[in-house]
N, C-alpha and C. Protein backbone atom coordinates (compact mmCIF):
# COMPACT_ATOMS: atom_id res chain seq x y z
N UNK A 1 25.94 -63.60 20.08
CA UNK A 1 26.43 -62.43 19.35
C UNK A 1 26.23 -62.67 17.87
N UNK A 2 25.40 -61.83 17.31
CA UNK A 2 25.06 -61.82 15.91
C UNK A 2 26.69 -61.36 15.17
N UNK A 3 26.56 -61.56 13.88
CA UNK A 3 27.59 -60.80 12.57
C UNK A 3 27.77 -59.96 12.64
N UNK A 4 27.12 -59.44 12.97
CA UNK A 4 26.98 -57.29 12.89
C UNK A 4 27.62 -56.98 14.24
N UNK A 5 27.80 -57.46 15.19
CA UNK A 5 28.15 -57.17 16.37
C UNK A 5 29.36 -58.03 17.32
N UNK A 6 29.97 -59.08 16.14
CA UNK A 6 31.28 -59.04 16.30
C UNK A 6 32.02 -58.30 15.90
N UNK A 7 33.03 -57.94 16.65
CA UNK A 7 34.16 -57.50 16.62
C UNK A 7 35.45 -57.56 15.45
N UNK A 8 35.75 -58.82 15.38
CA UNK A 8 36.45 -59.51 14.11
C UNK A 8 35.72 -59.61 13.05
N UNK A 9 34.59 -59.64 12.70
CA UNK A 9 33.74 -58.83 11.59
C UNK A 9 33.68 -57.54 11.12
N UNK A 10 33.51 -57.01 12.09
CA UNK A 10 33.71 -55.41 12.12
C UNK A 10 35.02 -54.88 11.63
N UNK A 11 36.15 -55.76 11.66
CA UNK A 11 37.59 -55.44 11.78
C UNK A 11 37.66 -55.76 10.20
N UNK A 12 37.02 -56.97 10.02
CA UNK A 12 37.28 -57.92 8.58
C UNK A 12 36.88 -56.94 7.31
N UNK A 13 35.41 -56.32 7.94
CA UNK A 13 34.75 -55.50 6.83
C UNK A 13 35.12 -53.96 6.85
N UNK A 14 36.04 -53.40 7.24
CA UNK A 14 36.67 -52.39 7.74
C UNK A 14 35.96 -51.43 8.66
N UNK A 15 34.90 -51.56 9.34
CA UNK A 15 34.67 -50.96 9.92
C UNK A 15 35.20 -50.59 11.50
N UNK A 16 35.53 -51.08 11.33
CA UNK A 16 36.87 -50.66 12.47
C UNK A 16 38.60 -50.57 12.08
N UNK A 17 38.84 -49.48 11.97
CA UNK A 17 40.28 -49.13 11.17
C UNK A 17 41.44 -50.26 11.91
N UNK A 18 41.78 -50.78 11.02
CA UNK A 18 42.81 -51.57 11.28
C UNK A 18 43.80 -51.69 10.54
N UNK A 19 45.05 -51.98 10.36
CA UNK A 19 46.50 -52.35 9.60
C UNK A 19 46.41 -53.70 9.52
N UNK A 20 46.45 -54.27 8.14
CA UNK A 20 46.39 -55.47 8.23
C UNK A 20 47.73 -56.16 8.19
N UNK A 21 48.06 -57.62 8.19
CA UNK A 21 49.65 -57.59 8.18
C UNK A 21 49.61 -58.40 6.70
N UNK A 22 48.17 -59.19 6.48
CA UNK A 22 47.72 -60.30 5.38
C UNK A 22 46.49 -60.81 5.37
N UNK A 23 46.22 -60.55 3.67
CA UNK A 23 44.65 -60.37 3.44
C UNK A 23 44.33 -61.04 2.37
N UNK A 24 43.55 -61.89 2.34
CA UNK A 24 42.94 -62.64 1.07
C UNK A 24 41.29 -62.72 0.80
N UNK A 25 40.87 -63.11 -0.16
CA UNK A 25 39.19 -63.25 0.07
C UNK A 25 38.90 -64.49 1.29
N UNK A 26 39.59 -65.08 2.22
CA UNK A 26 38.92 -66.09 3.12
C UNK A 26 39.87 -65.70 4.10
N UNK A 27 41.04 -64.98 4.82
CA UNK A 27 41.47 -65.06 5.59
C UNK A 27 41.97 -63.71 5.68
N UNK A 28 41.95 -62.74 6.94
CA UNK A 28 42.66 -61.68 7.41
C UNK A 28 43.78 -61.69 8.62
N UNK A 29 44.73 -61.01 8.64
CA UNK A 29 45.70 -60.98 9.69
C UNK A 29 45.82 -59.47 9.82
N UNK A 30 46.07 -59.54 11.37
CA UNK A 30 46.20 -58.11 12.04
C UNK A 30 46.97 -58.52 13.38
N UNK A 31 47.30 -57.33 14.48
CA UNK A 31 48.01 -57.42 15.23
C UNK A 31 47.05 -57.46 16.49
N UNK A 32 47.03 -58.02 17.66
CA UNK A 32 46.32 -57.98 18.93
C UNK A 32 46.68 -56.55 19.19
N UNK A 33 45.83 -56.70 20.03
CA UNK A 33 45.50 -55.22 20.24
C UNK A 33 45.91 -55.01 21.99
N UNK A 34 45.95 -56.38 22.63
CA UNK A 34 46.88 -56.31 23.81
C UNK A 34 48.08 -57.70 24.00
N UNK A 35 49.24 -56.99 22.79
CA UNK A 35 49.92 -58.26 22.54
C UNK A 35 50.54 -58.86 24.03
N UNK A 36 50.71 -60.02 23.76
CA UNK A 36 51.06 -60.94 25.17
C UNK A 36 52.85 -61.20 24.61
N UNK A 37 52.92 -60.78 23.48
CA UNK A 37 54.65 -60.76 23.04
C UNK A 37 55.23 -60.08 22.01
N UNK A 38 56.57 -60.03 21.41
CA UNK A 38 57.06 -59.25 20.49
C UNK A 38 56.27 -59.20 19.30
N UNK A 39 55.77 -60.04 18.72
CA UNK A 39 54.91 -60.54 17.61
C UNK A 39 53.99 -60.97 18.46
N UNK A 40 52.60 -60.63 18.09
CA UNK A 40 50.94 -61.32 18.45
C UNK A 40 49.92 -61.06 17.41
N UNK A 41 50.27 -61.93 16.36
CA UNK A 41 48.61 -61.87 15.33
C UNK A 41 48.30 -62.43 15.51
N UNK A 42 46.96 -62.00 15.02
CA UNK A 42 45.47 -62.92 14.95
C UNK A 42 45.16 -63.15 13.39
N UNK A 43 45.06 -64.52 13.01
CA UNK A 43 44.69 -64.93 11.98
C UNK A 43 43.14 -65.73 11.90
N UNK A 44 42.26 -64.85 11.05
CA UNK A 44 41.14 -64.86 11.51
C UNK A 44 40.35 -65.22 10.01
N UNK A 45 39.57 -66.38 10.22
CA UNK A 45 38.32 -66.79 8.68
C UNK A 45 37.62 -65.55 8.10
N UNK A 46 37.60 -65.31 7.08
CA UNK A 46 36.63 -63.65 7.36
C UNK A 46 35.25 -64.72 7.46
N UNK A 47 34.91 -65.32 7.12
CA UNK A 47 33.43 -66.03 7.35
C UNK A 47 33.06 -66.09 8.92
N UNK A 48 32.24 -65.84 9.61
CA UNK A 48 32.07 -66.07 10.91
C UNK A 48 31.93 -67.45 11.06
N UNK A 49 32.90 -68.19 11.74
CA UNK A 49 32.88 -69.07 12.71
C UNK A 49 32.68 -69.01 14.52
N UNK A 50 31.80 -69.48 14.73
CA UNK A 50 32.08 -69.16 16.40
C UNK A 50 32.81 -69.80 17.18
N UNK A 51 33.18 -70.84 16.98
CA UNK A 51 34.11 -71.67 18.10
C UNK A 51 34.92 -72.74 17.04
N UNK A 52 35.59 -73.00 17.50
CA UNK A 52 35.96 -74.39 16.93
C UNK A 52 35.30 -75.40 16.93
N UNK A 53 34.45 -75.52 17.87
CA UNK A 53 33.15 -76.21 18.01
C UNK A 53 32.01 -76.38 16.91
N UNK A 54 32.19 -75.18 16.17
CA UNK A 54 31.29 -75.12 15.39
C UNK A 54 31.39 -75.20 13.70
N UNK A 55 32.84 -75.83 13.57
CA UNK A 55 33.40 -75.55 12.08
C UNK A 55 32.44 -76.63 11.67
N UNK A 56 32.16 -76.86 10.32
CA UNK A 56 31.24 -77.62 10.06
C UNK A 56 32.10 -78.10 8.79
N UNK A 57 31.36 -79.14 8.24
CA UNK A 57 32.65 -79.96 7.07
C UNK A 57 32.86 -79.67 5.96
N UNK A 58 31.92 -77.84 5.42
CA UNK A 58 32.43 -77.48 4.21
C UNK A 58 33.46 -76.65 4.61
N UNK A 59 34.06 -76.47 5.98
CA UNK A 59 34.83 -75.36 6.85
C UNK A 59 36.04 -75.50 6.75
N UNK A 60 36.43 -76.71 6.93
CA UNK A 60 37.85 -77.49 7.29
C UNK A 60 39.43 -76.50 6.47
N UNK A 61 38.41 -76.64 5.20
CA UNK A 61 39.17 -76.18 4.36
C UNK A 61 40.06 -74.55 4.44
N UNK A 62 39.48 -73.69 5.25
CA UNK A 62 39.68 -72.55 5.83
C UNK A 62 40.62 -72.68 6.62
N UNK A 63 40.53 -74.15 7.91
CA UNK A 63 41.59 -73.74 8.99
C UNK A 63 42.92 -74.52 8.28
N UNK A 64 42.72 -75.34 7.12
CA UNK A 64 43.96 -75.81 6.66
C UNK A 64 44.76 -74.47 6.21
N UNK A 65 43.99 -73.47 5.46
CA UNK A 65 44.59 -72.31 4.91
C UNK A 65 45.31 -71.89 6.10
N UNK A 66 44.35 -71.34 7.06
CA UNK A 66 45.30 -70.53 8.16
C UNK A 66 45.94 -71.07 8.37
N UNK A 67 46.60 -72.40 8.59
CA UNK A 67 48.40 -72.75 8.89
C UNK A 67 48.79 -72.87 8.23
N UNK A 68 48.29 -72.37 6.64
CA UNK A 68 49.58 -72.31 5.62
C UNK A 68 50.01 -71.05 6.05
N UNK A 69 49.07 -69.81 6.24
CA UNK A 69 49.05 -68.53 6.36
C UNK A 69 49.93 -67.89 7.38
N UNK A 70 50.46 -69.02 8.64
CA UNK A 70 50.60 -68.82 9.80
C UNK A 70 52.25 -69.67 9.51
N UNK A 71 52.75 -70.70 8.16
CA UNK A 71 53.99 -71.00 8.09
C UNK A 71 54.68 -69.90 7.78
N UNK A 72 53.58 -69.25 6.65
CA UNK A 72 54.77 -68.16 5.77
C UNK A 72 54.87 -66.61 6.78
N UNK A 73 54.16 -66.64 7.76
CA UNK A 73 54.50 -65.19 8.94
C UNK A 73 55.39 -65.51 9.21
N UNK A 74 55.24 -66.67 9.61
CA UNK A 74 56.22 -67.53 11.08
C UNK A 74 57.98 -66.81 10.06
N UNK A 75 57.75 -67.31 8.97
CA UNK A 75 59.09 -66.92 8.05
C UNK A 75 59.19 -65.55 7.62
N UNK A 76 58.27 -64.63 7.72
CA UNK A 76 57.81 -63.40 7.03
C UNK A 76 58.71 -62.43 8.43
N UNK A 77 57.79 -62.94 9.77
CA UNK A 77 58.32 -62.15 10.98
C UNK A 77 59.34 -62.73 11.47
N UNK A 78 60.30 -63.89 10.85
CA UNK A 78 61.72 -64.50 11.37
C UNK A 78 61.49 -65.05 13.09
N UNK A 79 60.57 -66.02 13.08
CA UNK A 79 59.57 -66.64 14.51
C UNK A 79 60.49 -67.67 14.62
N UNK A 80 61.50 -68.33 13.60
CA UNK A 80 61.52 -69.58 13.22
C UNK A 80 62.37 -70.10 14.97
N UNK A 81 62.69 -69.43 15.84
CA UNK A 81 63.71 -69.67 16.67
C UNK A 81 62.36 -70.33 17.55
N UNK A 82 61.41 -69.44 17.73
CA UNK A 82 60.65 -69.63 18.38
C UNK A 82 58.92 -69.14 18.19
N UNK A 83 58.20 -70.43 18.37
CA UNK A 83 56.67 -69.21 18.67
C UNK A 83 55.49 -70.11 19.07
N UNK A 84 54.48 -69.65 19.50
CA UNK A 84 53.02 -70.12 19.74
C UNK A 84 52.52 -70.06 18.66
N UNK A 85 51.26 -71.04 18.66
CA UNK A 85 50.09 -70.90 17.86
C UNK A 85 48.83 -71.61 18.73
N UNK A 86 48.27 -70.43 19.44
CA UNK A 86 47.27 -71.04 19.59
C UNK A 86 45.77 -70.78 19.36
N UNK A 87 44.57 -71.43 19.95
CA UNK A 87 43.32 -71.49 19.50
C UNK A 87 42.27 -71.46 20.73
N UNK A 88 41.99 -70.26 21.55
CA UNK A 88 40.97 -70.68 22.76
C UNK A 88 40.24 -71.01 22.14
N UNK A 89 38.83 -71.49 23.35
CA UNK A 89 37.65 -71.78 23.24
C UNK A 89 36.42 -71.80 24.86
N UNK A 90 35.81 -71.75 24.78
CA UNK A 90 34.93 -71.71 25.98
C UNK A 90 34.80 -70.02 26.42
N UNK A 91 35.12 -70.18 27.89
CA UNK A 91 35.60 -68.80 28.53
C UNK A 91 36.90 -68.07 28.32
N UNK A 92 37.44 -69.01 27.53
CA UNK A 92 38.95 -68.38 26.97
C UNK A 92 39.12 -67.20 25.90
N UNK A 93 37.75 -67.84 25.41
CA UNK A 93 37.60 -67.47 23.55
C UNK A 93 36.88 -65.86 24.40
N UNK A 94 37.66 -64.86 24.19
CA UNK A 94 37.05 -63.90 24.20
C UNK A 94 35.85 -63.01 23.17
N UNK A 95 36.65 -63.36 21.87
CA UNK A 95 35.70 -62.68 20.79
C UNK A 95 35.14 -63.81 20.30
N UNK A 96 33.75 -64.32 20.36
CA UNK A 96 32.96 -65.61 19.45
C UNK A 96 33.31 -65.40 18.20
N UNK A 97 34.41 -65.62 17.50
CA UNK A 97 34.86 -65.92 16.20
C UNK A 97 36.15 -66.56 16.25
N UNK A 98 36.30 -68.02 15.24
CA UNK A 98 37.34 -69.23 15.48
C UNK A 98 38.67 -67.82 15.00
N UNK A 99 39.95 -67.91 15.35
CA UNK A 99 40.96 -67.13 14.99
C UNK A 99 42.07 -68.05 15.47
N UNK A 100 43.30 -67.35 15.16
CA UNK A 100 44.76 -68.38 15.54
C UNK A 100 45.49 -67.24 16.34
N UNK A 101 45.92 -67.36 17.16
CA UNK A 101 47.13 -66.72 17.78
C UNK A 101 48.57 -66.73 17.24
N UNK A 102 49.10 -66.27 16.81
CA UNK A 102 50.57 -66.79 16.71
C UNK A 102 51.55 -65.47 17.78
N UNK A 103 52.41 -66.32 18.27
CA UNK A 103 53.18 -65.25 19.54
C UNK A 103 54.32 -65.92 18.99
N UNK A 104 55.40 -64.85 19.25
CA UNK A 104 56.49 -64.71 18.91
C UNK A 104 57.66 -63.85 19.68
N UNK A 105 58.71 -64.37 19.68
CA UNK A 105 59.77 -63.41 19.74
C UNK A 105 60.89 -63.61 18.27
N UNK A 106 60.92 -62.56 17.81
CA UNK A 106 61.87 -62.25 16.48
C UNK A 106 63.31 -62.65 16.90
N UNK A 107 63.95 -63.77 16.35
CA UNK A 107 65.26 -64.06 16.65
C UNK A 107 66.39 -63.77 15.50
């Protein structure tokens, strides 16, 4: 899957209308679109990454951001009781672009 024809690209560069929840020049957040809980963002590189597999070592620096990005929700959406963060890959990874899960219930 080329740039142009991901999905989370498409989302990143607005071409697909979305609400964001948090936006910077290297990182976007939005809501799943079939949440699995009370809270379900996706915190996503705007740079295309395809897997985790594939971050390369000028990259690193991106996924350190997203768990800064992913402390201050966690406190933003009041997660602190409880939450996920996770990261498919393989047949899991539905959209070929690296992103974070965070799931939640608001306590």
């Amino acid at each position: 899957m080329s740039n142009q024809e991901c999905t989370f690209c498409k989302i990143i560069n607005k071409e697909i209308p979305t609400e964001f929840v948090y936006e910077d020049e290297e990182i976007s957040v939005f809501a799943d679109i079939n949440p699995k809980a009370d809270v379900h963002l996706l915190v996503v590189p705007r740079d295309h990454i395809k897997s985790l597999l594939d971050v390369q070592d000028n990259q690193y620096q991106v996924l350190t951001k997203m768990i800064k990005v992913v402390q201050r929700l966690v406190e933003k959406q009041k997660l602190q009781v409880g939450y996920q963060v996770l990261i498919n890959g393989g047949h899991y990874q539905h959209i070929p672009h690296i992103h974070l899960h965070l799931l939640g219930e608001r306590g």
